[in-house]
Every structure is written in C-alpha cells, then in structure tokens.
Protein backbone atom coordinates (compact mmCIF):
# COMPACT_ATOMS: atom_id res chain seq x y z
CA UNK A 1 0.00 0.00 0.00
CA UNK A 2 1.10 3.74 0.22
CA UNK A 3 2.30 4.36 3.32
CA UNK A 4 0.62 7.92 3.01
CA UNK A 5 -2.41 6.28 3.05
CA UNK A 6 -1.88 4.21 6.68
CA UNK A 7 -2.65 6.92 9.44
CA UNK A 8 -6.28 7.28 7.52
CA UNK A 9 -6.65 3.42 6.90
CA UNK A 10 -5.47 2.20 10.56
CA UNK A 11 -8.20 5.37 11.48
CA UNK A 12 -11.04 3.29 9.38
CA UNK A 13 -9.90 -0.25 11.32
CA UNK A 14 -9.59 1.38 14.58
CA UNK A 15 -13.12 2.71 13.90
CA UNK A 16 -14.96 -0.56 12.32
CA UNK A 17 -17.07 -2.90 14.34
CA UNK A 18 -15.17 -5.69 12.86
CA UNK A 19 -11.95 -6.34 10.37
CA UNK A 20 -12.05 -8.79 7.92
CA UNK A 21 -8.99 -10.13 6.09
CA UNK A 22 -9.30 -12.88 2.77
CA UNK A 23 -6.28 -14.61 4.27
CA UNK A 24 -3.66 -15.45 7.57
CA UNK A 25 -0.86 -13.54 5.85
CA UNK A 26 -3.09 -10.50 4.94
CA UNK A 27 -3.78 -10.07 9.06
CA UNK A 28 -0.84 -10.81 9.86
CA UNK A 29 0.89 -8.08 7.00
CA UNK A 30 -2.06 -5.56 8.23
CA UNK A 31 -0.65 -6.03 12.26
CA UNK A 32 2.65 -5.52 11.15
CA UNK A 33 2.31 -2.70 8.69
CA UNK A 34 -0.23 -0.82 10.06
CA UNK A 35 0.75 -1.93 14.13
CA UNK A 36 -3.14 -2.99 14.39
CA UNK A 37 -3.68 -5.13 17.52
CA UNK A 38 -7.41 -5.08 17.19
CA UNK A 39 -9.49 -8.53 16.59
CA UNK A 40 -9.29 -9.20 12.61
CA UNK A 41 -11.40 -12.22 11.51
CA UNK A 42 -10.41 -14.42 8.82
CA UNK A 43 -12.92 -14.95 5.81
CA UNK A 44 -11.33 -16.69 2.87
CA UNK A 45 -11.99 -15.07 -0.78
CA UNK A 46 -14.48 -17.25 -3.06
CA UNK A 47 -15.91 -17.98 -6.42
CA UNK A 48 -18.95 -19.17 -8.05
CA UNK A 49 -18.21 -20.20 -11.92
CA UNK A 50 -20.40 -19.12 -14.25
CA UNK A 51 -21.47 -21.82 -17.36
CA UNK A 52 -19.18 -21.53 -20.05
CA UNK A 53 -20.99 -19.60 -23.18
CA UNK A 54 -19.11 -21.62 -25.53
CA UNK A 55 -18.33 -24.95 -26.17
CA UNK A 56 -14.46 -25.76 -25.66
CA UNK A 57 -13.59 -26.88 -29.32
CA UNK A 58 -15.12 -23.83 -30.54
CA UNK A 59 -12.63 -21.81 -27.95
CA UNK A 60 -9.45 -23.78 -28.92
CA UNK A 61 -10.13 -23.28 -32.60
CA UNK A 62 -10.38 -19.53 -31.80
CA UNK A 63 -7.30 -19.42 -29.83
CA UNK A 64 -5.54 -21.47 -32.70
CA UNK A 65 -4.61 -24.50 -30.38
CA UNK A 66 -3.60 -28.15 -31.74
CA UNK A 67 -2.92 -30.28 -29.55
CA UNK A 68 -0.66 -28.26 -27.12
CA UNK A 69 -0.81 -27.81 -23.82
CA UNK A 70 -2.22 -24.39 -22.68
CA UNK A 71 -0.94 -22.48 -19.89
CA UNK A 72 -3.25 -20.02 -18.58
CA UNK A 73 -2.16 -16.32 -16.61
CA UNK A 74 -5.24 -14.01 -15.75
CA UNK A 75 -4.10 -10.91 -14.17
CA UNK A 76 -4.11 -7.17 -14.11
CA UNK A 77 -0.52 -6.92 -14.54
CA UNK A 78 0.93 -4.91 -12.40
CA UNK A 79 4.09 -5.01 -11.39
CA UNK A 80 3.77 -7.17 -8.29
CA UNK A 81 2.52 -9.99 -11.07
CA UNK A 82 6.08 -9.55 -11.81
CA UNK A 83 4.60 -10.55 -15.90
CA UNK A 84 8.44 -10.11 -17.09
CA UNK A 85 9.39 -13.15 -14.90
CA UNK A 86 6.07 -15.03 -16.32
CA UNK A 87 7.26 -14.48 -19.73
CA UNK A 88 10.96 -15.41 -18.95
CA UNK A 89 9.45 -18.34 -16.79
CA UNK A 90 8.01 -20.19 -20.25
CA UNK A 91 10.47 -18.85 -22.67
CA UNK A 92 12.66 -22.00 -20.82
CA UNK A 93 10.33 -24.65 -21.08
CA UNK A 94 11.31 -27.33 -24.02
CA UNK A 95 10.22 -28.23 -26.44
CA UNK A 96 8.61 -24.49 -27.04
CA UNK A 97 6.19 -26.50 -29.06
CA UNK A 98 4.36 -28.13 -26.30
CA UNK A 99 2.56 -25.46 -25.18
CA UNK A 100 0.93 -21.85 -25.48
CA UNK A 101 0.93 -19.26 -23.08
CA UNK A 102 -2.99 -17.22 -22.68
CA UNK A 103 -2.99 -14.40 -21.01
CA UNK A 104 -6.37 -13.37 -19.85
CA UNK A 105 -4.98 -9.37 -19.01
CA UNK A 106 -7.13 -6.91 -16.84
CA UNK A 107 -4.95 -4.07 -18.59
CA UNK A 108 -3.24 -3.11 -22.14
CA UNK A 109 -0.28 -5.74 -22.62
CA UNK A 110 1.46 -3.50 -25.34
CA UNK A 111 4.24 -2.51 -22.28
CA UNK A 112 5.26 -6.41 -22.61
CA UNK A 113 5.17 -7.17 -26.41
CA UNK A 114 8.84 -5.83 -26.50
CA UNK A 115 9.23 -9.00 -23.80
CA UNK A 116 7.59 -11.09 -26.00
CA UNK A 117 9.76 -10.74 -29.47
CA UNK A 118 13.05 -10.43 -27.54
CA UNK A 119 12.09 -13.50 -25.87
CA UNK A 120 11.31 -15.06 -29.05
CA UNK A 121 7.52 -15.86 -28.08
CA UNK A 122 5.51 -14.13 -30.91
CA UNK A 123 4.59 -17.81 -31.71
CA UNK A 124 3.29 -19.11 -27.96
CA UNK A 125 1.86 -16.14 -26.51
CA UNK A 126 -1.86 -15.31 -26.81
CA UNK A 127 -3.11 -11.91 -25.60
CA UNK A 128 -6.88 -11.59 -24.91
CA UNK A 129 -7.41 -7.94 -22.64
CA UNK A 130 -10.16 -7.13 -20.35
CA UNK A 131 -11.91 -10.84 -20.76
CA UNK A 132 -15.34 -11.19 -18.90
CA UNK A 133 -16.67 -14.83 -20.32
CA UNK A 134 -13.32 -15.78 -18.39
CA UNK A 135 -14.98 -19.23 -17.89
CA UNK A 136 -14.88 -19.80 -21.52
CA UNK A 137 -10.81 -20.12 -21.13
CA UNK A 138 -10.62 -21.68 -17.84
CA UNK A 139 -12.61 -24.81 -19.19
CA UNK A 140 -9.71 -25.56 -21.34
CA UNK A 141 -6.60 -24.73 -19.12
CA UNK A 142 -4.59 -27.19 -18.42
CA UNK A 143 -1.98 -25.49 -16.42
CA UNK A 144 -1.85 -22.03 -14.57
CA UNK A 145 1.66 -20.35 -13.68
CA UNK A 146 1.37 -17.14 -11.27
CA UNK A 147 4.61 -15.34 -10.48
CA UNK A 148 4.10 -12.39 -8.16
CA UNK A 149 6.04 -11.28 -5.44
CA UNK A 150 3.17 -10.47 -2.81
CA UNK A 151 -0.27 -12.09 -3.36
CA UNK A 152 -3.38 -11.87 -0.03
CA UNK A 153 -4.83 -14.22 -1.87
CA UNK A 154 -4.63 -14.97 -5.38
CA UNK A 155 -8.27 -15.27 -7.01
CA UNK A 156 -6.83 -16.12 -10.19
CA UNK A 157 -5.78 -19.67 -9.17
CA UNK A 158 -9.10 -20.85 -7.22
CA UNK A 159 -10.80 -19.10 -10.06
CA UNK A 160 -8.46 -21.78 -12.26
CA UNK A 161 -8.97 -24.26 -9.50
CA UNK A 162 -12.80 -24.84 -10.14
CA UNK A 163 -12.37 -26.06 -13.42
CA UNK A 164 -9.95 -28.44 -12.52
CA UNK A 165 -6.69 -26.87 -13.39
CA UNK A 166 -3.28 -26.56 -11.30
CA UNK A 167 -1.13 -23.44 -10.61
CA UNK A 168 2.64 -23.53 -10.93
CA UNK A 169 3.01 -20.32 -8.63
CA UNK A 170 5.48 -18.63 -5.80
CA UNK A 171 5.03 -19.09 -2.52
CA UNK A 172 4.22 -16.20 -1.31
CA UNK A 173 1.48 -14.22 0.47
CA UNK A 174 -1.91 -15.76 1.35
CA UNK A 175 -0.88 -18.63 -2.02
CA UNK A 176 -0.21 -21.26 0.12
CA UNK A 177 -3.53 -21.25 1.74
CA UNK A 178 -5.13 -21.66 -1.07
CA UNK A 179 -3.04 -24.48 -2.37
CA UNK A 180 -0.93 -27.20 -1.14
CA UNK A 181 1.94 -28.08 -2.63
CA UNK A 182 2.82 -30.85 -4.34
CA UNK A 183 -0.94 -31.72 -3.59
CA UNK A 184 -3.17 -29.30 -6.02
CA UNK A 185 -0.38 -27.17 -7.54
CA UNK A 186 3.46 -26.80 -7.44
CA UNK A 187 4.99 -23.94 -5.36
CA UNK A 188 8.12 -22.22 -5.81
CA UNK A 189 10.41 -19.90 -4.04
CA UNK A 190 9.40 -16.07 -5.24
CA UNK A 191 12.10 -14.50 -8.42
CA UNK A 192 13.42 -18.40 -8.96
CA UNK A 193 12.87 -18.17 -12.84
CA UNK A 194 14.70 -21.82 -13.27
CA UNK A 195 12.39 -23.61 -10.35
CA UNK A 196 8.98 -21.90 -12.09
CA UNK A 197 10.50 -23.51 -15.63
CA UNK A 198 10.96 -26.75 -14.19
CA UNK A 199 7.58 -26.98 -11.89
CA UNK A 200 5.93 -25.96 -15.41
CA UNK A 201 7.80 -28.07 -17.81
CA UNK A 202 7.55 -30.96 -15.37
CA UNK A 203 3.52 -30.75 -15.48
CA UNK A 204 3.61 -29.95 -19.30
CA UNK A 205 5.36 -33.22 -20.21
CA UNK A 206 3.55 -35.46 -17.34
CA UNK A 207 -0.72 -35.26 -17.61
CA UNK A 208 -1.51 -38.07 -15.34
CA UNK A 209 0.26 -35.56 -12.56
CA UNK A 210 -1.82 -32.94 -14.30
CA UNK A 211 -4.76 -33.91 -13.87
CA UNK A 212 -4.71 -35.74 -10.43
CA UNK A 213 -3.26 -31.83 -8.93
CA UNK A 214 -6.13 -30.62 -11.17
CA UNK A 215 -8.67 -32.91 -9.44
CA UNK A 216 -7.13 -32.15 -6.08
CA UNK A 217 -7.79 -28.48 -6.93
CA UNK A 218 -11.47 -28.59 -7.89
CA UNK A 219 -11.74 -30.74 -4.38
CA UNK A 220 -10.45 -28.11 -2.64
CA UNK A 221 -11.74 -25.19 -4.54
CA UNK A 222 -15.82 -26.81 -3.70
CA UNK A 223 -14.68 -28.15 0.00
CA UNK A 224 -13.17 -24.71 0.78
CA UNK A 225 -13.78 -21.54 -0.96
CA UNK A 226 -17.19 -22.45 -2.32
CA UNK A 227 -19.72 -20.14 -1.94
CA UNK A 228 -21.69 -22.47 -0.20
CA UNK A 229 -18.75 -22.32 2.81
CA UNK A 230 -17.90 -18.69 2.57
CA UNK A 231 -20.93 -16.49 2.98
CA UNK A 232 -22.23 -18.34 5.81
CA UNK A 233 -18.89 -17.02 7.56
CA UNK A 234 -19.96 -13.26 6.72
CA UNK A 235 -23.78 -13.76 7.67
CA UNK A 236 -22.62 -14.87 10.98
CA UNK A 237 -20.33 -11.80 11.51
CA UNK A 238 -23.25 -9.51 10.44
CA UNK A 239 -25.72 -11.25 12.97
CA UNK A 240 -23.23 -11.05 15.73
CA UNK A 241 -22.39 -7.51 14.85
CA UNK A 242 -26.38 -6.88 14.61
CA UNK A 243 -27.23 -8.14 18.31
C-alpha cells in the first residue's frame, strides 16, 4: 500500500465494528504494517463459476490451439505480477512447441510485447485484454503459472482451481492457503525463474500428474472456498455484529 495512506486506513480499522482479512498472511501483514492489535477475523476469498458460453472446441479453434498444452495467466498486470518473470518463466520450457501461453490481461499488454519478441515468443503467446466470459478459457486450461512477489490471496488460481486446473506459482502471500503443494499445484520460491520452468515443464510433459493436482484443486476449490462455505462465515459476523 502507500504508506501515506496508513494513518487514515489504521483510522477506518480502529473505527470498524469488525476487520475482515481474505487470508492469515493478509492479518498478519495488516498487524505488522499498520501496528493494528485489534481482533481481525479471517474470511477466505471465493468464487462461483459461471457456465461456459461456448463450447471448448469452438474456444481452442479460436485461440488457434492443436494439440498443445495451454498455460493459462489471468491478471491485471501490475508489477507485483512480476509478468516479465512469467514471460521469462516459459520462454525456458522445451520443447517451445508443447505449449501456449494465454494471457487473460485486466490491462493493455502492449508494455510487454517488447518482452515477447526479444524473448522469441511471438509464436506461444496469446493476448486476450479485459476478458469477462473468463470461464470460456478456464474450461480448457490445463496449467496455470502465477509469479508475483506479494499475493493476499490470489483469485486467479481458485478461479483456475474450479475447473480443474493446477497453478505452478510462488510461494508467497496468502498462495499457500489456497493451495498445497505438491498436492493441487506446485509452489516455488518467489524470483526463482529456473524452479517456475521446471515446476511448469515438469507438469507440461507429465498429464496423469496434471490432472490428479487438477482434481485435487477442484476438491479443494468446492470443499473450501465455495460459496456455499464462505458467505455463511460473513452472515454470521453480520448477525453477531447486529445483536
């Protein structure tokens, strides 16, 4: 955050009649930033998947796809996404014909084109901005790869995670709460550009792996951060807060 902006928003904690926070590491980033000993409550992030509006073979054969594998990134890019070590990250991976790279982006892209031809990627890297229908590319990930350097939460991955598709992602932030490693995706130590390329080429080249994280992940995804689980956790709060 701007720190110009913490006097006013430890004012607006101090003042609430209860904090919320979508993961352990956001409360416990919030205490340490802000120095906030008050009561915060923790209340997981979740998602509720629309229907796809098209049928997958009619999305692959937009997208241009054989029979590669297709990495998925959804993001707003900003720099904490840290999108320069996303596109180094698959630039690695052999054979470069394997897979493609989609990148479902929040904001213009044109900043990392440049990345893209000096990385030699023009031919794996699909750009689709400001995607709503994101449901109509999730249903035909196969892999995710996140590479930020701070993350509450990471929506992008459960958002992945209910259609049955693992995250190679760093560990960082609120990420490993909403994934286990080696269990429903493969974590990484945050900047490590040659453990991301492995986690991802690994999962690339080995589908029964693929799909049993991916299975794990959908699990998890309904078990945990349904909708179903969640907003029974804020309608308590409110009735407690309403006595």
């Amino acid at each position: 955050h701007d720190a110009g902006y913490a006097p006013a928003i430890k004012h607006a904690l101090t003042s609430s009649d209860a904090v919320t926070a979508v993961s352990e590491s956001l409360k416990r980033e919030t205490q340490r930033v802000l120095d906030f000993d008050g009561p915060i409550e923790v209340i997981h992030n979740f998602f509720t998947p629309r229907p796809p509006s098209r049928p997958p073979e009619v999305v692959r054969r937009e997208l241009g796809l054989g029979d590669e594998v297709l990495v998925v990134h959804s993001s707003n890019l900003r720099h904490g996404k840290r999108v320069d070590l996303l596109l180094e990250t698959v630039a690695r991976v052999r054979p470069r014909g394997a897979f493609k790279l989609l990148i479902l982006a929040g904001e213009a892209f044109a900043p990392f084109a440049g990345d893209v031809r000096r990385l030699g990627l023009t031919d794996r890297v699909i750009v689709r901005e400001k995607v709503y229908a994101i449901e109509d590319y999730l249903q035909i990930a196969d892999v995710g790869l996140y590479t930020s350097d701070a993350e509450s939460f990471c929506l992008s991955i459960l958002e992945a995670m209910c259609f049955g598709c693992p995250s190679v992602s760093t560990r960082v932030g609120g990420i490993p709460e909403v994934v286990e490693d080696n269990e429903s995706a493969l974590l990484v130590p945050a900047g490590d550009v040659a453990a991301l390329a492995n986690a991802l080429e690994a999962l690339i080249h080995d589908e029964p792996r693929r799909h049993a994280l991916g299975r794990a992940a959908q699990a998890r995804a309904r078990e945990r951060f349904s909708a179903e689980v969640i907003v029974p956790r804020y309608e308590a709060l409110y009735r407690r807060l309403c006595r």
